[in-house]
Every structure is written in structure tokens, then in C-alpha cells.
N, C-alpha and C. Protein backbone atom coordinates (compact mmCIF):
# COMPACT_ATOMS: atom_id res chain seq x y z
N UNK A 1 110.12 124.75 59.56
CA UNK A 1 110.29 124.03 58.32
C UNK A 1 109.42 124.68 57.25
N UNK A 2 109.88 124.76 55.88
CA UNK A 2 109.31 125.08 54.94
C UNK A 2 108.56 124.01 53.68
N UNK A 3 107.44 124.56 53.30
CA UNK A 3 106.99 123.78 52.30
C UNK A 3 108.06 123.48 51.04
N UNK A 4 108.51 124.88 50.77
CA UNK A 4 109.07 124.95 49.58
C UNK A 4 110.39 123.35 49.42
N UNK A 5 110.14 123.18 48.35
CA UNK A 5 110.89 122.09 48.22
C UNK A 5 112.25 122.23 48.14
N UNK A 6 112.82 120.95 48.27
CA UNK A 6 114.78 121.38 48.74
C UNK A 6 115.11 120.54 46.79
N UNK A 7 116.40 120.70 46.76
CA UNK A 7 116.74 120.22 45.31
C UNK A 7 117.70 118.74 45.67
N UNK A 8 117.38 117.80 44.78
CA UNK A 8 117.96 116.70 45.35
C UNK A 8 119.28 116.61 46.14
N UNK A 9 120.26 117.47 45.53
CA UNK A 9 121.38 117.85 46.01
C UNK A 9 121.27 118.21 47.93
N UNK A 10 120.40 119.30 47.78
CA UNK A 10 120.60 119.69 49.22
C UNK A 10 119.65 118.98 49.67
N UNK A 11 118.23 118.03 49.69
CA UNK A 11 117.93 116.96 50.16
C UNK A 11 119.08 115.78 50.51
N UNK A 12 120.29 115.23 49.99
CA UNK A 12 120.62 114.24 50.13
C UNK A 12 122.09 115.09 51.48
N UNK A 13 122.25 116.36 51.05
CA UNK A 13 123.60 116.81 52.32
C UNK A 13 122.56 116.98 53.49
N UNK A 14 120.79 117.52 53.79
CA UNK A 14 120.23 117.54 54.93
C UNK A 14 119.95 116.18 55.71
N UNK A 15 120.07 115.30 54.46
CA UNK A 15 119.56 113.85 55.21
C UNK A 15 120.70 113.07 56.18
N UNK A 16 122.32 113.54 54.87
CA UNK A 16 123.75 113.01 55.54
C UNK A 16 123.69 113.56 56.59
N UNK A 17 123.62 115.26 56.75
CA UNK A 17 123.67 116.24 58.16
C UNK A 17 123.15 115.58 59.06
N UNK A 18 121.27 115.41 58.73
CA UNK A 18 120.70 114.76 60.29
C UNK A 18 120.85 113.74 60.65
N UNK A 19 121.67 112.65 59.85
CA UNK A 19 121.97 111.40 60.31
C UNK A 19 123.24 111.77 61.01
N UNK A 20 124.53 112.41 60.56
CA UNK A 20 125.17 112.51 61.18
C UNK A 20 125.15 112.40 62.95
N UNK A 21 123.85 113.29 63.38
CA UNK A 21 123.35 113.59 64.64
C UNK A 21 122.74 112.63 65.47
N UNK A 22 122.66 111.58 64.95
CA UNK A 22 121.94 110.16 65.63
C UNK A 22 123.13 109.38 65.87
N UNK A 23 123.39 109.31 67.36
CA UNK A 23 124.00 108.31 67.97
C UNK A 23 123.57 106.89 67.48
N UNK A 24 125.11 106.40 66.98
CA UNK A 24 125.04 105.04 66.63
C UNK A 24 125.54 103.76 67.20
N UNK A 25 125.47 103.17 67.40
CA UNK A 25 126.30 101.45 67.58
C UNK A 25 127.09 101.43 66.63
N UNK A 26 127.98 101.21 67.10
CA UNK A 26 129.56 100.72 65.66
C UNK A 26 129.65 98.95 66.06
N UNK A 27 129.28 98.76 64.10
CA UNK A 27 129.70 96.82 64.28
C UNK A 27 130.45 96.57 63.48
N UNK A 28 131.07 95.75 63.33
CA UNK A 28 131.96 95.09 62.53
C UNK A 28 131.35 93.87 61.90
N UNK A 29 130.82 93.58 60.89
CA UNK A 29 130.02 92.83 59.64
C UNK A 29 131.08 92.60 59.18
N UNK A 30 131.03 91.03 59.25
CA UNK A 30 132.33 89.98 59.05
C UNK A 30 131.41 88.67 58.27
N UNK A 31 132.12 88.31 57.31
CA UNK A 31 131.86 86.95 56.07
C UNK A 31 133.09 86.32 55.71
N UNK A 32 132.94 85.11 55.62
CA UNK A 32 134.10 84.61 55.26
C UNK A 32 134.00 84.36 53.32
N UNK A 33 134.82 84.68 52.42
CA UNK A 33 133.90 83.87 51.37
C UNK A 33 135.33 83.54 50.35
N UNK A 34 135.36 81.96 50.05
CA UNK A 34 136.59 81.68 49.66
C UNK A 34 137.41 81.67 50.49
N UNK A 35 137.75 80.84 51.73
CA UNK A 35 138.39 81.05 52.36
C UNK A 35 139.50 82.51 52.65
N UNK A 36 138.68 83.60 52.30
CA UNK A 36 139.03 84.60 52.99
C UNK A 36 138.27 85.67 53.49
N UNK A 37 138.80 86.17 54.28
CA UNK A 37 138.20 87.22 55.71
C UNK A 37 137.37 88.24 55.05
N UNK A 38 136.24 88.77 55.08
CA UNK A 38 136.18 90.55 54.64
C UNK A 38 135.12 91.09 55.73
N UNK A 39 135.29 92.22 55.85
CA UNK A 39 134.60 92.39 56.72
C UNK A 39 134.14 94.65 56.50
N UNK A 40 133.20 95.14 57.15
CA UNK A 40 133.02 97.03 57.43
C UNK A 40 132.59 97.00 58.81
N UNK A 41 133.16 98.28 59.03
CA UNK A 41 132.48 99.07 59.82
C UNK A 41 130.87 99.20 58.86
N UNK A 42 129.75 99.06 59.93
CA UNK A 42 128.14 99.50 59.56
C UNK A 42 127.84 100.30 61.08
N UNK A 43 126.69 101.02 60.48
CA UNK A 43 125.84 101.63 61.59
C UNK A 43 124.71 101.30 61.40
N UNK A 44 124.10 100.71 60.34
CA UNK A 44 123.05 100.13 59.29
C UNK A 44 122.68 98.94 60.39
N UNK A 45 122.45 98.87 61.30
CA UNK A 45 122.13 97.56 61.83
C UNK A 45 121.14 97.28 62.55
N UNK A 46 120.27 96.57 62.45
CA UNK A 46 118.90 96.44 63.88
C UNK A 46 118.39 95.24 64.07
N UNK A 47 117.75 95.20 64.85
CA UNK A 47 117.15 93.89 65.28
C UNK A 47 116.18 93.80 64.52
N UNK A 48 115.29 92.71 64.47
CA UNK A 48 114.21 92.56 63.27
C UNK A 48 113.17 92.01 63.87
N UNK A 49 113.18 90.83 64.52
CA UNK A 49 112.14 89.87 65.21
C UNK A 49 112.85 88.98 66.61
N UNK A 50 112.02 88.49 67.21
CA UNK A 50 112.19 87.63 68.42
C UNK A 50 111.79 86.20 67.69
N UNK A 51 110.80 86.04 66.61
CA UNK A 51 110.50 85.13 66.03
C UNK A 51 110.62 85.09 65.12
N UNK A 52 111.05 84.37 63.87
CA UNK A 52 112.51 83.51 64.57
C UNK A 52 113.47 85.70 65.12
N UNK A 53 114.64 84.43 65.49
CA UNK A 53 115.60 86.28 66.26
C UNK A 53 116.21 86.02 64.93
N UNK A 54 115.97 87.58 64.48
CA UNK A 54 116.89 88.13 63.51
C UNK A 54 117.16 89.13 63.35
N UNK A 55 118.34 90.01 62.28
CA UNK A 55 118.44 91.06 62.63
C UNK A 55 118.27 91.57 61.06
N UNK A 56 118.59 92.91 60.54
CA UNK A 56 118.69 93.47 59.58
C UNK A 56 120.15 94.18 59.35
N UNK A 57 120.83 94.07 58.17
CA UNK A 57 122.16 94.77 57.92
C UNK A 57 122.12 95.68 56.54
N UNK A 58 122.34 96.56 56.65
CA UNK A 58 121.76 97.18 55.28
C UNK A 58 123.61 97.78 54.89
N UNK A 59 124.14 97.23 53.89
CA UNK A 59 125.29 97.38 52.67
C UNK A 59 124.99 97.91 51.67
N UNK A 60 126.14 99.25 51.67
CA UNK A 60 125.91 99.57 50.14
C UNK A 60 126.75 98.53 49.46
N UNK A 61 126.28 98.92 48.03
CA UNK A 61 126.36 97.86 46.99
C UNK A 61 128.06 98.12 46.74
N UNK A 62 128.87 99.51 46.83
CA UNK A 62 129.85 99.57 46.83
C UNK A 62 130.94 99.27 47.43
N UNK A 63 130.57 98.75 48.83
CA UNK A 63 131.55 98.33 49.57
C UNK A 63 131.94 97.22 49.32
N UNK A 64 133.15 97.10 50.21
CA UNK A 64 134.23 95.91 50.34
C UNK A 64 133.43 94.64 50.40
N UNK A 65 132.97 94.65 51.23
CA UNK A 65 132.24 93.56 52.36
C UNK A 65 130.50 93.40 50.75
N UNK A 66 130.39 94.06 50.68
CA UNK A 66 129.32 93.45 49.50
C UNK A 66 128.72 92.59 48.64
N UNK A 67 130.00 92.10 47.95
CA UNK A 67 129.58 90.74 46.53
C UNK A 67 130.04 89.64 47.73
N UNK A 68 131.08 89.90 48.46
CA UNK A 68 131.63 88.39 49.61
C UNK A 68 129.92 88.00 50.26
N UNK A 69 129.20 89.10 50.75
CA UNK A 69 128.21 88.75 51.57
C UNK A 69 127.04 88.40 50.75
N UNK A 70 126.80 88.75 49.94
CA UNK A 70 125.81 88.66 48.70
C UNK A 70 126.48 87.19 48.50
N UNK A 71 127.40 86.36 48.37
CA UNK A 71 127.53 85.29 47.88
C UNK A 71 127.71 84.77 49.52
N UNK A 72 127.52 84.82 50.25
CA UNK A 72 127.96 84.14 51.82
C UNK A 72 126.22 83.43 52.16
N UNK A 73 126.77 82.42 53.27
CA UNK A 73 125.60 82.40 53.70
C UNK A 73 125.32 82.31 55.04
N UNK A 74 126.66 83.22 55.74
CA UNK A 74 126.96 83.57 56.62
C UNK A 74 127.05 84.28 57.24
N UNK A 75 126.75 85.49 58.15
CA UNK A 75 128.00 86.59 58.75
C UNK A 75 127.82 86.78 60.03
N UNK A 76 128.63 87.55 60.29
CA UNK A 76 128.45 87.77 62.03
C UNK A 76 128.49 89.38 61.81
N UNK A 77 127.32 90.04 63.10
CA UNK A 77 127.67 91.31 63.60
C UNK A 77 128.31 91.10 64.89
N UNK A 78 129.33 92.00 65.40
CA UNK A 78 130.45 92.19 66.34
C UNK A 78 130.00 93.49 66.43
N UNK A 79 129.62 93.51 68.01
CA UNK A 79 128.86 94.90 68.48
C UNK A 79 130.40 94.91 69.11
N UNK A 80 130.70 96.26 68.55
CA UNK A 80 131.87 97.26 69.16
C UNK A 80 131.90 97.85 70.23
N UNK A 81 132.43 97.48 71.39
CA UNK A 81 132.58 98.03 72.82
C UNK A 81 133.63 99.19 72.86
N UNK A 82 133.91 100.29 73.82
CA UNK A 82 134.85 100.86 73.62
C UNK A 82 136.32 100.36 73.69
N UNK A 83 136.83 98.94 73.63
CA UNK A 83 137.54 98.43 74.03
C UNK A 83 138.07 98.14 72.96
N UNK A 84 137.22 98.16 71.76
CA UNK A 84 137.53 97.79 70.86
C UNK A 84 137.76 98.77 69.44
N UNK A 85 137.74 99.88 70.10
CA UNK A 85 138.10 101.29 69.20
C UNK A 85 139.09 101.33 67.84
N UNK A 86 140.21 100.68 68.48
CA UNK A 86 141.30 100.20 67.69
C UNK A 86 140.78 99.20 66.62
N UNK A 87 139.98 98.41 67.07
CA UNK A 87 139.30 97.49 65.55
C UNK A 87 138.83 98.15 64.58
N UNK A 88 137.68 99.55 65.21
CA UNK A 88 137.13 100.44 64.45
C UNK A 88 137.93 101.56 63.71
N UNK A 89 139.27 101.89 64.62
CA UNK A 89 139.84 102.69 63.36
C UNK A 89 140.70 101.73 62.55
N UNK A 90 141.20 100.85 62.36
CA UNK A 90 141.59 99.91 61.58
C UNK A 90 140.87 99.34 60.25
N UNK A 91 139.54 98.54 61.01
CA UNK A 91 138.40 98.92 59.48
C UNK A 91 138.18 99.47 59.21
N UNK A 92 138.12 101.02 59.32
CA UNK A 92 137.17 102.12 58.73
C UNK A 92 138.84 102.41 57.29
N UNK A 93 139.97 102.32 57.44
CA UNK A 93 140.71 102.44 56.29
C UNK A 93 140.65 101.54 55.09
N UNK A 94 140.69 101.75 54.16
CA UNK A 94 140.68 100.94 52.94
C UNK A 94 141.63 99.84 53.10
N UNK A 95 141.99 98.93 53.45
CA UNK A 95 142.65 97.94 53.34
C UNK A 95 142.49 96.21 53.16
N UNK A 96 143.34 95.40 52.97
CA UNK A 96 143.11 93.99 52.86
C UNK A 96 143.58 93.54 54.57
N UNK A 97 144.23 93.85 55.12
CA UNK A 97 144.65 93.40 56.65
C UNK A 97 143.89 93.91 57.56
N UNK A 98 142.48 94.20 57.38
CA UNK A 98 141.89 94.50 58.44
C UNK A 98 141.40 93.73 59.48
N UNK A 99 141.83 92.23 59.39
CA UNK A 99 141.90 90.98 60.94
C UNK A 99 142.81 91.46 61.56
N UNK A 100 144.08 92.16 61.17
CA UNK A 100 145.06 92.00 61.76
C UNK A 100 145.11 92.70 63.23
N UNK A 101 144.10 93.53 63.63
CA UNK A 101 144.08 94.21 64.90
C UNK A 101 143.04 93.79 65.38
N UNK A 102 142.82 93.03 66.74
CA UNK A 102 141.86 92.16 67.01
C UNK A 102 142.00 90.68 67.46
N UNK A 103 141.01 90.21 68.01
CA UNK A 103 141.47 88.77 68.69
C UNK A 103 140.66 88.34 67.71
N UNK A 104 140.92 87.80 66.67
CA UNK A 104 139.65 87.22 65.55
C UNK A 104 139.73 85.46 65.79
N UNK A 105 138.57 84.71 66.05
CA UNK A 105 138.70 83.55 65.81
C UNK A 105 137.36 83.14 64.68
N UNK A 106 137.36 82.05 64.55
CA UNK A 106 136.45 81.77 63.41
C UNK A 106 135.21 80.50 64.13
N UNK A 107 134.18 81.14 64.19
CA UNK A 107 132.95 80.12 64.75
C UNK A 107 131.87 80.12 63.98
N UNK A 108 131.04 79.15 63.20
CA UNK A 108 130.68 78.80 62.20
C UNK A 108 130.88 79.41 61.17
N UNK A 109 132.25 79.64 60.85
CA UNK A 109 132.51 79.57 59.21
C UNK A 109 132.66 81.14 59.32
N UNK A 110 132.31 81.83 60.49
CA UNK A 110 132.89 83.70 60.21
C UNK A 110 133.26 83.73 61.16
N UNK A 111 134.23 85.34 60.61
CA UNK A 111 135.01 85.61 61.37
C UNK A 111 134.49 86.98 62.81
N UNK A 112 134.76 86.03 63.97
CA UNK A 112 134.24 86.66 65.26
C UNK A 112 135.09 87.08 65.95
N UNK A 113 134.86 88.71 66.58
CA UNK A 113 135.93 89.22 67.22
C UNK A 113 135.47 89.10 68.89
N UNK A 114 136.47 87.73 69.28
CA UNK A 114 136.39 87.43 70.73
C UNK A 114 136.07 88.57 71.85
N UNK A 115 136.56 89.94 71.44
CA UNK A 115 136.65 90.78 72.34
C UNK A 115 135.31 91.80 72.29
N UNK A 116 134.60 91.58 71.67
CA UNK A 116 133.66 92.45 71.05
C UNK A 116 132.52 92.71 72.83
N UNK A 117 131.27 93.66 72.40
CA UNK A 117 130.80 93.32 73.42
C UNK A 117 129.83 92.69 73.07
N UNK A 118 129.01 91.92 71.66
CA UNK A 118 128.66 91.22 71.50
C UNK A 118 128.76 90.61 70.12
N UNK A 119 128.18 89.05 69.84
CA UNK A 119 128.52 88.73 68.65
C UNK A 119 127.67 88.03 68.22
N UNK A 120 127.01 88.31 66.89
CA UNK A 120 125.80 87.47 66.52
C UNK A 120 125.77 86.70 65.57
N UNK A 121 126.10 85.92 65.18
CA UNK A 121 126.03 84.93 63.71
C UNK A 121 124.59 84.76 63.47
N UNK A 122 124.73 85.34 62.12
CA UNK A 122 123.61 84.49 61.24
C UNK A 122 123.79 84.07 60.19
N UNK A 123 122.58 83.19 59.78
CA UNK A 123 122.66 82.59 58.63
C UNK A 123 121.80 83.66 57.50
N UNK A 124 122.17 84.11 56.35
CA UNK A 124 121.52 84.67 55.42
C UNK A 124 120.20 84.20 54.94
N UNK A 125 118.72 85.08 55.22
CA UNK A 125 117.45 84.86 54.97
C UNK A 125 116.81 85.10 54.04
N UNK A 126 117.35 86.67 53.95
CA UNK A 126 117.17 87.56 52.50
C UNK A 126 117.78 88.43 52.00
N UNK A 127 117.67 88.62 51.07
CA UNK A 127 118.39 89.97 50.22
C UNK A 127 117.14 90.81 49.73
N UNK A 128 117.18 92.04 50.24
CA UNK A 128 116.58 92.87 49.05
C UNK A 128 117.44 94.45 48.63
N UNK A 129 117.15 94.22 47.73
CA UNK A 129 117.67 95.65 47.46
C UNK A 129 117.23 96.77 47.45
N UNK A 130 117.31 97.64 47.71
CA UNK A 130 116.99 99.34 47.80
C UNK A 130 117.51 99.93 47.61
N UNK A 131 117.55 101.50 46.31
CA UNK A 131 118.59 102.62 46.53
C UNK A 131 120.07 101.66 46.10
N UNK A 132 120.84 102.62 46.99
CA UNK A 132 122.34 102.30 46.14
C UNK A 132 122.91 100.89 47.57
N UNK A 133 122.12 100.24 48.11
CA UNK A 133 122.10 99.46 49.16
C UNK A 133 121.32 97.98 49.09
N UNK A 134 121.62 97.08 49.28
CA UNK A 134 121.07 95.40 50.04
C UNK A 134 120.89 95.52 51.24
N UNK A 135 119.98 95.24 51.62
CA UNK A 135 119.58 94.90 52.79
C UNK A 135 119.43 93.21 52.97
N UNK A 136 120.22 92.76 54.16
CA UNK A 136 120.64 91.79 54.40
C UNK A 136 119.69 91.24 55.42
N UNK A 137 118.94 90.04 55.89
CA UNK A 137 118.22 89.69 56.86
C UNK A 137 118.64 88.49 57.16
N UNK A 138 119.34 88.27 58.69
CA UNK A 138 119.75 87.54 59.00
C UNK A 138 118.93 86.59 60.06
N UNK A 139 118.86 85.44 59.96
CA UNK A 139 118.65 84.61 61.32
C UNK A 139 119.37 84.10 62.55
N UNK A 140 119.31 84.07 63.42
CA UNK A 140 120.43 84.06 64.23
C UNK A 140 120.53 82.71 64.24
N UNK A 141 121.94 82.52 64.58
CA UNK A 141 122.63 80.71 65.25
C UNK A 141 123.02 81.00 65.94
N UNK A 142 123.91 81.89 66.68
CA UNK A 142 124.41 81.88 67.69
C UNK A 142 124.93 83.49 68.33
N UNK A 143 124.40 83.48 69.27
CA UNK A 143 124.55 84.94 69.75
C UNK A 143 125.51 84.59 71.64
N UNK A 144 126.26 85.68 71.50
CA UNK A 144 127.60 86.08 72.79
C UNK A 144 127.30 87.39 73.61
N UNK A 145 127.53 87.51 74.74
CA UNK A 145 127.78 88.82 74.82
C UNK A 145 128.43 89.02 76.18
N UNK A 146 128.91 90.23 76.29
CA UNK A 146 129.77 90.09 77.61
C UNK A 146 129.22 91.72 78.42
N UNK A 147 129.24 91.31 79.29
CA UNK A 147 128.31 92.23 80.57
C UNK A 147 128.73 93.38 80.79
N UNK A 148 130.42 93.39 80.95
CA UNK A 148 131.37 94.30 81.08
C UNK A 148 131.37 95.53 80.31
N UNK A 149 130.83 95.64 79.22
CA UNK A 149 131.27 96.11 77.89
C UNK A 149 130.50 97.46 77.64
N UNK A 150 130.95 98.55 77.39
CA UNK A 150 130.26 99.82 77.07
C UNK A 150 130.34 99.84 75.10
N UNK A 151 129.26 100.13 75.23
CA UNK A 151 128.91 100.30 73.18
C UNK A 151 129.86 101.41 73.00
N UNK A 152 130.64 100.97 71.36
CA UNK A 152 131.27 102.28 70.72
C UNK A 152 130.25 102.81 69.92
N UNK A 153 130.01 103.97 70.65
CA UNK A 153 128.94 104.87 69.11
C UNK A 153 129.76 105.76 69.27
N UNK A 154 129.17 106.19 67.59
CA UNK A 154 129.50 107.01 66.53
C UNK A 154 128.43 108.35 66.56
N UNK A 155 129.37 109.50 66.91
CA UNK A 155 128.08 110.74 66.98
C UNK A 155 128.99 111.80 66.17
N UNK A 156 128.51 112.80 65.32
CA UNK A 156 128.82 113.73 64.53
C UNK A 156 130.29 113.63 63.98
N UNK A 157 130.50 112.09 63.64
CA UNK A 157 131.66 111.97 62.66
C UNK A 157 132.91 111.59 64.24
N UNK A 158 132.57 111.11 64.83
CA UNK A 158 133.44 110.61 66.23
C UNK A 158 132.93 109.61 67.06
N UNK A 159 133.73 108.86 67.66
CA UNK A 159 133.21 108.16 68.84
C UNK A 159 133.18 108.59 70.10
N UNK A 160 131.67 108.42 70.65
CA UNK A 160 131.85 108.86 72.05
C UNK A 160 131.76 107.69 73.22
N UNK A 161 131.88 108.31 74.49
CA UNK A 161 131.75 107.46 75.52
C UNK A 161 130.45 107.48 76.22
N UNK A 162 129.04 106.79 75.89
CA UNK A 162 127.69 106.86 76.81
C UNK A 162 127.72 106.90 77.92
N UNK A 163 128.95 106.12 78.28
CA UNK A 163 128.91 105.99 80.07
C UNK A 163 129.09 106.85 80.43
N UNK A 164 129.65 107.90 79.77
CA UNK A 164 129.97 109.25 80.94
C UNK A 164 129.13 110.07 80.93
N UNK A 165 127.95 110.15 79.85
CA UNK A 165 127.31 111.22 79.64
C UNK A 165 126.31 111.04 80.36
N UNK A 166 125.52 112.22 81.12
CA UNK A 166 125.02 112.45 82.44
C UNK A 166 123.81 112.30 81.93
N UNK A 167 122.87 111.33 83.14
CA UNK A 167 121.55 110.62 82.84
C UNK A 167 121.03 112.07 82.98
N UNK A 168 119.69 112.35 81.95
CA UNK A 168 118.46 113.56 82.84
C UNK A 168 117.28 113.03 83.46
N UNK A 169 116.79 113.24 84.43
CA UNK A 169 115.76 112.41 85.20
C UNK A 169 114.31 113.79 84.67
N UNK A 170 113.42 113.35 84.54
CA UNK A 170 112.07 114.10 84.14
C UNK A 170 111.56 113.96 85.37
N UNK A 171 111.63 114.56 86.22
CA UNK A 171 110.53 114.67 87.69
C UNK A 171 109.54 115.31 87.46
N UNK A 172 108.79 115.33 86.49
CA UNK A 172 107.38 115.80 86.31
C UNK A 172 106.59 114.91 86.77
């Protein structure tokens, strides 16, 4: 690595590049607002505390799913199993029918995808903003999950399969 400094430009394609390279969790961030559905694909997602359990969702300000959740006081993350691939290429297109692929039912007031491998409702804690992004902090009400279920991540612009990829053991 070099001292010499990078120019914002190629600072912001090295930062997209090395994120690209970090295996992600794919969720589906779902709000209901006005009695209707909206929901993204995020990779933006983490746990926050055990006390109270909450998590963190970080939205850019441009997306779909944005002013609905900014005015919600609701949402659910739907941790994406590989089972559920088809949900993920379905949201990731620009559209208004993105329930339509999916077992969606509605449990406190958002919309939860039954099939997911897990599902977390919370209630909205905070907003802050950062950059061209909100960061969302949720409390939990009610959390699902099913045993069966292998995570869909997202690695260099694809989804892969973890389960297949071969453990390395350190016998040092």
C-alpha cells in the first residue's frame, strides 16, 4: 500500500471493489406503509445488542423501500436461505410486484416471507443519517427461524452456496 493519496473517484471504485469481496447475507427489508407492501434486497444488515435485541439496517436515501420505512414503524428483516433465490432475483429488479414471488404473509403489520431462513420484526428505534444513507435501528418483537436453511450470500456480484465450500482446519 501506498501513502500517496487516491482521488475521490478511485477511492469510492477501491471501496465498491473491496466490498464487492466480502461475503454477504442477502435480506429482504420489508414495511408495510399505507396499506401497501415495499420492500429491497440489503446486505447493510447486523445485529446491534442482546440488550434490548436489536439490529441495524442501513438504506440509501434513494431507494424504493426508503421514505415507506422512514415513515413506518415497522419492518421485518427476512434472512434469505438458498431456497429462496428466486425472491432475491425478483427484488433486486425495479418493480411494484415484488410480493408476487414468495409465500408472503403479514405478522405485525409487515410483510414476512414464511419461507425465509429467518425473520425478524422490529419496531423502529432510530434514524440517523449518514452519507447518502439512514441507518435504521430496530428493536426486536418477534424473531423465527428455521434450522434447515443454508444463508444466500452474495460474493463478487453472485450468489454462492457456503455449504459446499470446503472447511480449512489450522492444525498448528
Amino acid at each position: 500500500m501506498s501513502d500517496v493519496g487516491q482521488s475521490h473517484a478511485e477511492l469510492v471504485e477501491a471501496f465498491r471493489e473491496s466490498m464487492r469481496h466480502v461475503a454477504s447475507t442477502v435480506y429482504a427489508v420489508t414495511t408495510l406503509d399505507a396499506g401497501k407492501r415495499y420492500g429491497i434486497l440489503a446486505t447493510a444488515v447486523s445485529s446491534l445488542s442482546f440488550e434490548p435485541p436489536s439490529l441495524l439496517v442501513c438504506v440509501n436515501r434513494s431507494a424504493s423501500l426508503h421514505d415507506p420505512l422512514e415513515r413506518a414503524e415497522r419492518f421485518c428483516v427476512n434472512v434469505l436461505g438458498m431456497g429462496n433465490r428466486d425472491v432475491a432475483e425478483h427484488f433486486m429488479l425495479p418493480r411494484d410486484d415484488r410480493f408476487e414471488v414468495g409465500d408472503w404473509v403479514e405478522e405485525h403489520g409487515v410483510p414476512v416471507l414464511s419461507s425465509a431462513q429467518s425473520s425478524l420484526i422490529c419496531r423502529t428505534a432510530h434514524r440517523h443519517t449518514y452519507g447518502t444513507h439512514t441507518i435504521f435501528i430496530g428493536e426486536l418483537l418477534a424473531a423465527s427461524h428455521r434450522e434447515d436453511a443454508t444463508p444466500l450470500t452474495y460474493f463478487d456480484r453472485d450468489y454462492i452456496d457456503i455449504s459446499q465450500a470446503p472447511l480449512r482446519r489450522n492444525d498448528d
